[in-house]
C-alpha atoms as a PDB file:
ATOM      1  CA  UNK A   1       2.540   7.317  -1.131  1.00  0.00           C
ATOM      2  CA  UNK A   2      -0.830   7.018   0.443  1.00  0.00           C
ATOM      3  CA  UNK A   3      -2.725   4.522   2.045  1.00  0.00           C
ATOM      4  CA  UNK A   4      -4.382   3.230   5.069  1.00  0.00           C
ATOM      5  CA  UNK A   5      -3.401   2.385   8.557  1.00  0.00           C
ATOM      6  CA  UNK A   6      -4.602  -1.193   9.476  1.00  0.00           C
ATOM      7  CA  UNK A   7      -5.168  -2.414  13.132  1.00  0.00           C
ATOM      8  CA  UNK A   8      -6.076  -5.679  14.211  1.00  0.00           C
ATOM      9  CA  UNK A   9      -7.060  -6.341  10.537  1.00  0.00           C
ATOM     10  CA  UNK A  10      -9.621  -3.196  10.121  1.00  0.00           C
ATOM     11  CA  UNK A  11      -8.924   0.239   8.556  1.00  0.00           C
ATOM     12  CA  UNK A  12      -8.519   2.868  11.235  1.00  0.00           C
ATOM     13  CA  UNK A  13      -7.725   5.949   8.970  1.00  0.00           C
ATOM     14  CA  UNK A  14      -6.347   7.098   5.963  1.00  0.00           C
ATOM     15  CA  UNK A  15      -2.405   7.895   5.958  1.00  0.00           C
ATOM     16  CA  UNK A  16      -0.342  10.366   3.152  1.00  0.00           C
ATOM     17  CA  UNK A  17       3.302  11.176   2.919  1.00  0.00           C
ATOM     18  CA  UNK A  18       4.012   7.549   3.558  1.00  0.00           C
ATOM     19  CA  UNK A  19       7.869   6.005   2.542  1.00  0.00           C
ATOM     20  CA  UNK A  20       8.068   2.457   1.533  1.00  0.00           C
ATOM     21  CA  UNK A  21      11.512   0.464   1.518  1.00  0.00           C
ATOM     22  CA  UNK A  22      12.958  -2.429   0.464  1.00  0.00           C
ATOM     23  CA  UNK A  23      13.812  -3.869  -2.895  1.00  0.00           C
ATOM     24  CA  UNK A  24      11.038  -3.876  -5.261  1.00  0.00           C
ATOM     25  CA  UNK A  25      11.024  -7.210  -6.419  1.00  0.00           C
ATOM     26  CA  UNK A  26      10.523  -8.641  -3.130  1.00  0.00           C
ATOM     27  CA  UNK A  27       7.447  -6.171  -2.849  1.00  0.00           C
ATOM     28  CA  UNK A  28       5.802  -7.704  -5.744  1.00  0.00           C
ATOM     29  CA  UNK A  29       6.561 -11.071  -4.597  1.00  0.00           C
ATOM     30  CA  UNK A  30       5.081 -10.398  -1.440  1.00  0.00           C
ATOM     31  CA  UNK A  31       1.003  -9.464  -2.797  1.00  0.00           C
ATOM     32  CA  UNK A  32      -1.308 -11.315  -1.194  1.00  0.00           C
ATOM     33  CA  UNK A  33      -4.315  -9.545  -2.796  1.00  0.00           C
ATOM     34  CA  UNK A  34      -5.390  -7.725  -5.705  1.00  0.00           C
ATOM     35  CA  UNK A  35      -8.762  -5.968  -5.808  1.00  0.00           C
ATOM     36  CA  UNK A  36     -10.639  -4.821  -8.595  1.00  0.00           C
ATOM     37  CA  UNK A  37     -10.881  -1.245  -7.896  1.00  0.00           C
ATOM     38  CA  UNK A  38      -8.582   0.376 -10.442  1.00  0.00           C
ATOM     39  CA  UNK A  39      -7.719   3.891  -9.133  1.00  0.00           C
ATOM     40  CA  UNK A  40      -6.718   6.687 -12.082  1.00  0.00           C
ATOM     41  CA  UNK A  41      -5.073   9.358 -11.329  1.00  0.00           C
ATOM     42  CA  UNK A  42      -3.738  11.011 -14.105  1.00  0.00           C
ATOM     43  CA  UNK A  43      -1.465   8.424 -15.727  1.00  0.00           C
ATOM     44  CA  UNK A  44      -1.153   5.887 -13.071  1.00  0.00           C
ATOM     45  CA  UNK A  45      -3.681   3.219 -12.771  1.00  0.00           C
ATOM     46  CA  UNK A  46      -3.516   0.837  -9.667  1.00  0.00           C
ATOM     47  CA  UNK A  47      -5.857  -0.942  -7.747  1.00  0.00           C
ATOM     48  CA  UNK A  48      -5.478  -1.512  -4.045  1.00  0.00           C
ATOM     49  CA  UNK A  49      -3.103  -4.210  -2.861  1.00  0.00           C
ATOM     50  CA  UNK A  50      -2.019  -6.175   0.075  1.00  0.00           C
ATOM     51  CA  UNK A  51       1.958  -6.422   0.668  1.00  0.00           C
ATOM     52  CA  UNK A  52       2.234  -8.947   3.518  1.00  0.00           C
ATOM     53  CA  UNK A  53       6.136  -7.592   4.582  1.00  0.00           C
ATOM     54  CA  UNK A  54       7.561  -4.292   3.741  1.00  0.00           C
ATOM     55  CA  UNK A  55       9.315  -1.615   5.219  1.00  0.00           C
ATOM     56  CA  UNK A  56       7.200   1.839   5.678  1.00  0.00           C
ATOM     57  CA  UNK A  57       8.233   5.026   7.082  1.00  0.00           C
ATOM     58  CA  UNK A  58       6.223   8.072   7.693  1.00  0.00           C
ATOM     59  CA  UNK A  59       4.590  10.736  10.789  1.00  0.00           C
ATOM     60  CA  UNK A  60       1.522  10.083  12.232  1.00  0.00           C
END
């Protein structure tokens, strides 16, 4: 997965290769916010999102 690194609630950089965990339901019960820029890329279509608890893994 992709995404971006937040810090003290501003967008530092973008990250790739991320991991998420957890059990998916719980994911989707945990968006805050939806925005309304649908992203296509091939055939998956999201917008962004806001999770407010999840577990992520990756490298920086």
């Amino acid at each position: 997965a992709s995404g971006f690194w937040i810090e003290n609630g501003e967008i530092s950089f973008p990250v790739d290769g991320v991991t998420l965990g957890g059990n998916t339901l719980d994911m989707l019960k945990n968006i805050e916010v939806v925005a309304n820029d649908l992203d296509i890329r091939g055939n998956i279509n999201s917008p962004s999102f806001k999770i407010a608890e999840m577990t992520v893994g990756g490298e920086r």
